[in-house]
C-alpha atoms as a PDB file:
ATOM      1  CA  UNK A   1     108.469  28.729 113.348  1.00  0.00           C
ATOM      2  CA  UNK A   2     109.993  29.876 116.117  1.00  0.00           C
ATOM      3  CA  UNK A   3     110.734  26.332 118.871  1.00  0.00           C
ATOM      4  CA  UNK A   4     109.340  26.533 122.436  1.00  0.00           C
ATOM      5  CA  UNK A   5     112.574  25.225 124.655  1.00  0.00           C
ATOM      6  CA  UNK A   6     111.686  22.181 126.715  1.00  0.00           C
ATOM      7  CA  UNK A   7     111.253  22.853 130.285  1.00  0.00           C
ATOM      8  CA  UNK A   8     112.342  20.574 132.885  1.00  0.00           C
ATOM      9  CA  UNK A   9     109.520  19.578 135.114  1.00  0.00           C
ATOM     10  CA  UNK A  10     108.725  21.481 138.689  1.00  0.00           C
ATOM     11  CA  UNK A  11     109.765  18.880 140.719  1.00  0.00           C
ATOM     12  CA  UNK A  12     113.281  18.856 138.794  1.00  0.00           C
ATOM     13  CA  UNK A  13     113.208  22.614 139.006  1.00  0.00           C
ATOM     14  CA  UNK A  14     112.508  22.441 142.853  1.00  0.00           C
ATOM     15  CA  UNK A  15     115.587  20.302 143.367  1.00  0.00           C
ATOM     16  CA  UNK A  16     117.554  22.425 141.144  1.00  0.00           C
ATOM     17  CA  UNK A  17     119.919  25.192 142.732  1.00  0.00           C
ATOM     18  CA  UNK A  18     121.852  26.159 139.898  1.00  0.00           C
ATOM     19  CA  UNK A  19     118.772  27.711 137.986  1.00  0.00           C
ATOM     20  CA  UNK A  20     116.609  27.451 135.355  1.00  0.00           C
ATOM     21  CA  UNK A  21     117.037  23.986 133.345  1.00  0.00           C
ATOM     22  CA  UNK A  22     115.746  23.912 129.739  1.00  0.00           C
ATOM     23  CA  UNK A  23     116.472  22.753 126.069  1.00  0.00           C
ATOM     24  CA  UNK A  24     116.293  24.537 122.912  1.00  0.00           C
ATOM     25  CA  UNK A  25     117.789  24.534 119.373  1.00  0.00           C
ATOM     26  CA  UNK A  26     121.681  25.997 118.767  1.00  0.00           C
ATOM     27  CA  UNK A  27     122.084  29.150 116.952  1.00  0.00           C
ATOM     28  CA  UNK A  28     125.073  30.370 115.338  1.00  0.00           C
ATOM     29  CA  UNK A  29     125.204  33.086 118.081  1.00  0.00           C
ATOM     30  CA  UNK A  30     125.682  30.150 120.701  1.00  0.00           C
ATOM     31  CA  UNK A  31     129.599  29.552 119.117  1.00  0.00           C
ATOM     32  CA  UNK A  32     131.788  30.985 122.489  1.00  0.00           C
ATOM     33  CA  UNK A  33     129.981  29.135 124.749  1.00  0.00           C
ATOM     34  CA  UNK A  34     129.829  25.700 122.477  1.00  0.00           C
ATOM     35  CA  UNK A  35     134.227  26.344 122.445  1.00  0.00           C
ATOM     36  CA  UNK A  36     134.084  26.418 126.689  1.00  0.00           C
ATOM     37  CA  UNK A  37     133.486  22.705 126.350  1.00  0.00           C
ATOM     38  CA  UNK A  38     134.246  21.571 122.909  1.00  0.00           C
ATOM     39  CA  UNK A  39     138.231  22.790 123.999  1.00  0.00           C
ATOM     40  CA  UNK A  40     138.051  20.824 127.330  1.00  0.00           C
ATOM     41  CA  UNK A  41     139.754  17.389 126.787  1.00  0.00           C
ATOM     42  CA  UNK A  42     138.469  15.834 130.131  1.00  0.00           C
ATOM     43  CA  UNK A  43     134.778  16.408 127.954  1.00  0.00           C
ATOM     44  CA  UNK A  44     135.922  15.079 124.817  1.00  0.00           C
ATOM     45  CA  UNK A  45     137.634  12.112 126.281  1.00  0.00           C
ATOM     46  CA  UNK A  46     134.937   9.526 125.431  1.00  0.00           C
ATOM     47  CA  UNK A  47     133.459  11.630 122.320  1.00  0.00           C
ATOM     48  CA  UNK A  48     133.680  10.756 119.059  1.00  0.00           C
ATOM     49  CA  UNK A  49     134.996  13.928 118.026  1.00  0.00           C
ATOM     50  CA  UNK A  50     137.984  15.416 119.086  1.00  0.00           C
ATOM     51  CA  UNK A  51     138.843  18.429 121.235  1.00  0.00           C
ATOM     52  CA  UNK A  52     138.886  21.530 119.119  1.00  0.00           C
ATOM     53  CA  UNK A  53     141.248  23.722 118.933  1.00  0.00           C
ATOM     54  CA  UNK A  54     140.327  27.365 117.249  1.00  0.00           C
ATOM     55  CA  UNK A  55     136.954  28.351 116.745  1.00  0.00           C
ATOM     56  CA  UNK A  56     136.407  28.364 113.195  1.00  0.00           C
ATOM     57  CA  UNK A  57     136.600  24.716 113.086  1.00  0.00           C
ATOM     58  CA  UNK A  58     134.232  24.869 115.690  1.00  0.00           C
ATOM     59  CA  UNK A  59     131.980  27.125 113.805  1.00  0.00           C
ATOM     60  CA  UNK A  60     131.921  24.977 110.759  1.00  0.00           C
ATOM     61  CA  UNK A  61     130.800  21.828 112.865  1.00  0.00           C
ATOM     62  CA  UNK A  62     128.109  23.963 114.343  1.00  0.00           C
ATOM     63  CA  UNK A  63     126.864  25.287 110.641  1.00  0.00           C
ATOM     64  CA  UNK A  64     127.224  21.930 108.773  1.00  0.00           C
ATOM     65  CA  UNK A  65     126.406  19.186 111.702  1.00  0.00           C
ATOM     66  CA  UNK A  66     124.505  20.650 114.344  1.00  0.00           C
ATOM     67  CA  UNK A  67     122.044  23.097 112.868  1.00  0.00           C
ATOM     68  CA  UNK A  68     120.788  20.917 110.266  1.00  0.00           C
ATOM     69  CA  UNK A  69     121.130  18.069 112.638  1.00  0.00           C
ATOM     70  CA  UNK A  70     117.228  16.293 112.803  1.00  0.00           C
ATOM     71  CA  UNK A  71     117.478  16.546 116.602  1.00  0.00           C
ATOM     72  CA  UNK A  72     120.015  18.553 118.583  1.00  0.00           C
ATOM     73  CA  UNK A  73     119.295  20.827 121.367  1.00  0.00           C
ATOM     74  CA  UNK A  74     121.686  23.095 123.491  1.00  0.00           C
ATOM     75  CA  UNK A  75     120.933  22.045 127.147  1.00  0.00           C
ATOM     76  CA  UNK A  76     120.399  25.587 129.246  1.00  0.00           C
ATOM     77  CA  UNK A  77     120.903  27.220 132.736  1.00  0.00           C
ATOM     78  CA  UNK A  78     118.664  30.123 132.729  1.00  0.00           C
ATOM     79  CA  UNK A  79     118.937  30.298 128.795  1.00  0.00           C
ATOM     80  CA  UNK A  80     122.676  29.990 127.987  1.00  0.00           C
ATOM     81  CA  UNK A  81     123.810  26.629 126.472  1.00  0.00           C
ATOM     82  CA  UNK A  82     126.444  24.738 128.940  1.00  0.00           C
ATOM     83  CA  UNK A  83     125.987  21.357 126.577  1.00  0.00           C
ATOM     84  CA  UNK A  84     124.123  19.438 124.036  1.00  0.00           C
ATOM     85  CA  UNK A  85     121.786  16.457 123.835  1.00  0.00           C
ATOM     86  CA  UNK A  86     120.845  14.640 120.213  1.00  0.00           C
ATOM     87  CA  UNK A  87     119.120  12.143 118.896  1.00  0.00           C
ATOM     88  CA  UNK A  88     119.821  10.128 116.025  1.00  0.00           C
ATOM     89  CA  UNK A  89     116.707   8.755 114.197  1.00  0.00           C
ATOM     90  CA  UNK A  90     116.926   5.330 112.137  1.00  0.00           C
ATOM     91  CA  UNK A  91     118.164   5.569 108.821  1.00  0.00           C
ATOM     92  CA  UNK A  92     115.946   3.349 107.196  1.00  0.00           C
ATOM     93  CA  UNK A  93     112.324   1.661 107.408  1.00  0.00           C
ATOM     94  CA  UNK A  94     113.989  -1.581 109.308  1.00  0.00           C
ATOM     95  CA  UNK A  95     115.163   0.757 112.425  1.00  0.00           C
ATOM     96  CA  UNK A  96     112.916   3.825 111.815  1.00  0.00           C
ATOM     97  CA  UNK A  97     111.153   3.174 114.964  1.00  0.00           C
ATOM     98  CA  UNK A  98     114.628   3.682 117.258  1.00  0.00           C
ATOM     99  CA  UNK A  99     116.755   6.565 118.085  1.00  0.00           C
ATOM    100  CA  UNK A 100     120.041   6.981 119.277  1.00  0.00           C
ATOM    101  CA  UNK A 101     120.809   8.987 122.247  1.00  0.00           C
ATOM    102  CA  UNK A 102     123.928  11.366 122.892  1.00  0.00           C
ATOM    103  CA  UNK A 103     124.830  14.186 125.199  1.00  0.00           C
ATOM    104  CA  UNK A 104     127.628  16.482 126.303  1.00  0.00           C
ATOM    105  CA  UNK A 105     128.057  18.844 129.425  1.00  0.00           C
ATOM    106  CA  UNK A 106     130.637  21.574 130.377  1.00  0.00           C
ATOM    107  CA  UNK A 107     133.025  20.140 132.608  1.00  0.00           C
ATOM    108  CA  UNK A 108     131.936  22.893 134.893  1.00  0.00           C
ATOM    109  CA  UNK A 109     128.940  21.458 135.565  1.00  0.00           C
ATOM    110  CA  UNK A 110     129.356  17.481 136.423  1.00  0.00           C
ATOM    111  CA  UNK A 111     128.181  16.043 139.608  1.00  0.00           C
ATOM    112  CA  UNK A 112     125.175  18.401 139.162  1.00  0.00           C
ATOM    113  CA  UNK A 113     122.116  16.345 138.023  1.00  0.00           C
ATOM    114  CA  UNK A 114     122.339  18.418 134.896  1.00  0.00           C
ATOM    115  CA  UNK A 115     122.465  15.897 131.887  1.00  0.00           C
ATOM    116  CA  UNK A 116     120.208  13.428 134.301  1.00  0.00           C
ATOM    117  CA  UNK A 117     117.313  16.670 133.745  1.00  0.00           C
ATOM    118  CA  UNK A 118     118.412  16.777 130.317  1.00  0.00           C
ATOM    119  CA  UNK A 119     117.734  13.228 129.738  1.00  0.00           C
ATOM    120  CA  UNK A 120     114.225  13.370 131.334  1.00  0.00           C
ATOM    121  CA  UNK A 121     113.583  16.170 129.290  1.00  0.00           C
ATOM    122  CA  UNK A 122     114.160  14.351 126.435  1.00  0.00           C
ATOM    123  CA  UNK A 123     112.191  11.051 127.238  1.00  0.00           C
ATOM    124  CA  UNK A 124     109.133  13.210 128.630  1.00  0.00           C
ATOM    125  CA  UNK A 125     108.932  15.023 124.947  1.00  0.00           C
ATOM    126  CA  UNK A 126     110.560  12.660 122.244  1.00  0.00           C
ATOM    127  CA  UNK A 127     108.133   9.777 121.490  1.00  0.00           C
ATOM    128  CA  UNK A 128     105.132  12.591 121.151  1.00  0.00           C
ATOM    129  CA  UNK A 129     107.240  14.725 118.983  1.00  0.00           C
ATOM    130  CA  UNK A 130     108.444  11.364 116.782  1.00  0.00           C
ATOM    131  CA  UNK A 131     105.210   8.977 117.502  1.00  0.00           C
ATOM    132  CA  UNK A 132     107.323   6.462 115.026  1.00  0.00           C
ATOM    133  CA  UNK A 133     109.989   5.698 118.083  1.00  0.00           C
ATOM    134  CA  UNK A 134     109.356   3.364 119.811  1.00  0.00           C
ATOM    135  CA  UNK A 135     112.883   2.380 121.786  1.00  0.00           C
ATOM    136  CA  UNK A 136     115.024   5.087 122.826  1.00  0.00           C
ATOM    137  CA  UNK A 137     118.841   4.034 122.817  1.00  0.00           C
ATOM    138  CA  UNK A 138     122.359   4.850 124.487  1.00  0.00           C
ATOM    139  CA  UNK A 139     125.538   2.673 124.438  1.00  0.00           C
ATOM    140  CA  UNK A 140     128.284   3.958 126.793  1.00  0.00           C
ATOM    141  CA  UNK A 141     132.004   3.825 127.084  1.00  0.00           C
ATOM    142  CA  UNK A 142     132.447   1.142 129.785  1.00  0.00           C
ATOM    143  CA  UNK A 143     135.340   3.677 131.579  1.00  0.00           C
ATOM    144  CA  UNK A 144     132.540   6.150 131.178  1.00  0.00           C
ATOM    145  CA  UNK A 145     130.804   5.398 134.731  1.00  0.00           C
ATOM    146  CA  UNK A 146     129.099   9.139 135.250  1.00  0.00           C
ATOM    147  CA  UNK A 147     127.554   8.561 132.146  1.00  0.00           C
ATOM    148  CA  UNK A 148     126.212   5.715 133.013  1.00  0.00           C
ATOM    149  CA  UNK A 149     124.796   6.721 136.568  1.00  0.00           C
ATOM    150  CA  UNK A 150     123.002   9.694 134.607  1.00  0.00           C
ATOM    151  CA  UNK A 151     121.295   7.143 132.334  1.00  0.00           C
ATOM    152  CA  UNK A 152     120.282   4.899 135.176  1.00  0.00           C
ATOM    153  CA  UNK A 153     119.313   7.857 137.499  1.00  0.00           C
ATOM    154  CA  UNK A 154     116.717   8.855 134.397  1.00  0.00           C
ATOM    155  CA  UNK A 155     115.180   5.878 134.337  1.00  0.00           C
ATOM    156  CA  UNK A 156     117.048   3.571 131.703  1.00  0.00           C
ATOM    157  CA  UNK A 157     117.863  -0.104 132.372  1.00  0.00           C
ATOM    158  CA  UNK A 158     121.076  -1.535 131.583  1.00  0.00           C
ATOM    159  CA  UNK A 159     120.715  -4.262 128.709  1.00  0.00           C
ATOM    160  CA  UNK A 160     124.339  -6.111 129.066  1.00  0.00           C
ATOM    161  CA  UNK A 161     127.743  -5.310 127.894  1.00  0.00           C
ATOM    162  CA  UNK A 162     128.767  -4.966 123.646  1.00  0.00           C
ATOM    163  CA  UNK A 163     132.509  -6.531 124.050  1.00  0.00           C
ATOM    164  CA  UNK A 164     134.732  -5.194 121.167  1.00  0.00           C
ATOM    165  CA  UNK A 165     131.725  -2.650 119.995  1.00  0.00           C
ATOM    166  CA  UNK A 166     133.776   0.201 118.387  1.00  0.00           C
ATOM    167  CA  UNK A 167     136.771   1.774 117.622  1.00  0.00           C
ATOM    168  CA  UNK A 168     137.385   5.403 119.431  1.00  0.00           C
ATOM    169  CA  UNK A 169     140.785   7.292 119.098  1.00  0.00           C
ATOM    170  CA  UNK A 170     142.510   4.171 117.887  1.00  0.00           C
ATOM    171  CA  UNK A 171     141.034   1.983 120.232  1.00  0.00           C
ATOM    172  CA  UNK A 172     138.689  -0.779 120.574  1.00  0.00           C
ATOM    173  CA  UNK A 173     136.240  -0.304 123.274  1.00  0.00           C
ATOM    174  CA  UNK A 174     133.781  -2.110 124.980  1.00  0.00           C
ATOM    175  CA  UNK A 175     130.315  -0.764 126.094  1.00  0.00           C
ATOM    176  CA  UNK A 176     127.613  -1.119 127.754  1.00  0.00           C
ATOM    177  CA  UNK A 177     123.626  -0.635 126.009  1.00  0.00           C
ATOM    178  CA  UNK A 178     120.746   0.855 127.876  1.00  0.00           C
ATOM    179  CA  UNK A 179     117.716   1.127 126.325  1.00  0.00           C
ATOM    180  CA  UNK A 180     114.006   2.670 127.312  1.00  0.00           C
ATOM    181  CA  UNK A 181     111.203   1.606 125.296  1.00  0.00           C
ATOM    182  CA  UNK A 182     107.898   2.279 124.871  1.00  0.00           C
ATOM    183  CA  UNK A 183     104.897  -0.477 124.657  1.00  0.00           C
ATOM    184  CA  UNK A 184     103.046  -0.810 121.417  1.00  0.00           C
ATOM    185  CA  UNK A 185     100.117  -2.927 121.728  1.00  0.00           C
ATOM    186  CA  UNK A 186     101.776  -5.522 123.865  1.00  0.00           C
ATOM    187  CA  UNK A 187     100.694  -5.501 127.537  1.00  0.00           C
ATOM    188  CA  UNK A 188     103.798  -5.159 129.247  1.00  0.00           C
ATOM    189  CA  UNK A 189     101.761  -3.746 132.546  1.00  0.00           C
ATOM    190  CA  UNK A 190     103.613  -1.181 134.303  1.00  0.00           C
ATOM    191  CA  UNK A 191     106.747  -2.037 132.840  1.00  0.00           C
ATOM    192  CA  UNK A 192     106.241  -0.698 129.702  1.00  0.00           C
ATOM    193  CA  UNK A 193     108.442   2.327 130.113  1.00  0.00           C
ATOM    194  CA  UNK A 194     111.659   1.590 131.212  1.00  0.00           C
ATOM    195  CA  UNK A 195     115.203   1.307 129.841  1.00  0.00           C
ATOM    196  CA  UNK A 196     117.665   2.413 127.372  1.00  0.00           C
ATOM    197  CA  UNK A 197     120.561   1.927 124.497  1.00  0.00           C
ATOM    198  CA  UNK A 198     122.613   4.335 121.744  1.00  0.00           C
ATOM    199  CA  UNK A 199     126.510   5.269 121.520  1.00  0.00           C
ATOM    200  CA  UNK A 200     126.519   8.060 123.971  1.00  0.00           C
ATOM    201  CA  UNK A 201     129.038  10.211 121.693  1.00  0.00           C
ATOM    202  CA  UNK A 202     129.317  12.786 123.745  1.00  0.00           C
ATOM    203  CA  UNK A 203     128.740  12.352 127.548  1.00  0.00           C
END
């Protein structure tokens, strides 16, 4: 069945001046303008991939990781995909009920308020879609400090700092975990929304 892309709200779309603002699933058709940032080594820098180089690599990550991907969306400006935003489910019944957070945007675009949208997108629509999830997660290169200003600008509070966390490129990094999470039974007043963790992969 054909997917309704995710609209950004009219308040986001009001304060918006580079268009129209929405997610939806990749398609293979979607492979030239997936290469405009997937080439670009300033976006790759803190990815866990590296920059590609010719397209049919490309192509086969798009066929074998992102279209059969659980949740992956191309993030739009007036329908065209200039990045991508994921989740990660839990793998097992122990963690089930969080999801790991990751997004990428064209270099073109930074500075924008683009992947900030993106990210409220997501945490308006993801915990009715998966009613299992219950904490929403992002960690974050701690070089990475535009990544961390989008999390914080949706919303997300900053948990503390993973010294040591993983190894990128070669290279032990440290980073820091945001986290939102959503109240279960617990009265947590109006604090029950708010906050943030996951390994940002791609942002």
């Amino acid at each position: 069945m054909e997917q309704t892309p995710l609209q950004a709200t009219q308040e986001e779309v009001k304060h918006s001046r580079i268009g129209s603002i929405t997610l939806r699933p990749f398609d293979l058709s979607d492979i030239d303008d997936l290469m405009v940032w997937a080439t670009d080594d300033r976006v790759s820098r803190f990815c866990s991939w590296d920059t590609y180089t010719n397209r049919e690599d490309a192509l086969n990550y798009l066929k074998e990781k992102i279209l059969p991907h659980p949740w992956f969306r191309a993030i739009c400006i007036d329908g065209r995909p200039i990045g991508a935003i994921s989740i990660v489910p839990g793998c097992s019944l122990s963690d089930r009920c969080r999801g790991e957070l990751g997004y990428v945007l064209s270099s073109k675009y930074w500075g924008q308020g683009i992947a900030t949208v993106a990210v409220k997108i997501v945490i308006n629509t993801i915990f009715s879609e998966w009613p299992h999830l219950e904490r929403l997660e992002a960690i974050v290169d701690v070089d990475n400090p535009g990544s961390q200003r989008v999390l914080e600008k949706a919303g997300f509070l900053r948990e503390g700092l993973l010294r040591k966390y993983f190894i990128q490129k070669g290279r032990t990094r440290d980073a820091v975990m945001f986290e939102i999470i959503v109240a279960g039974d617990e009265d947590y007043g109006e604090e029950a929304i708010g906050g943030m963790v996951g390994h940002t992969s791609y942002v």
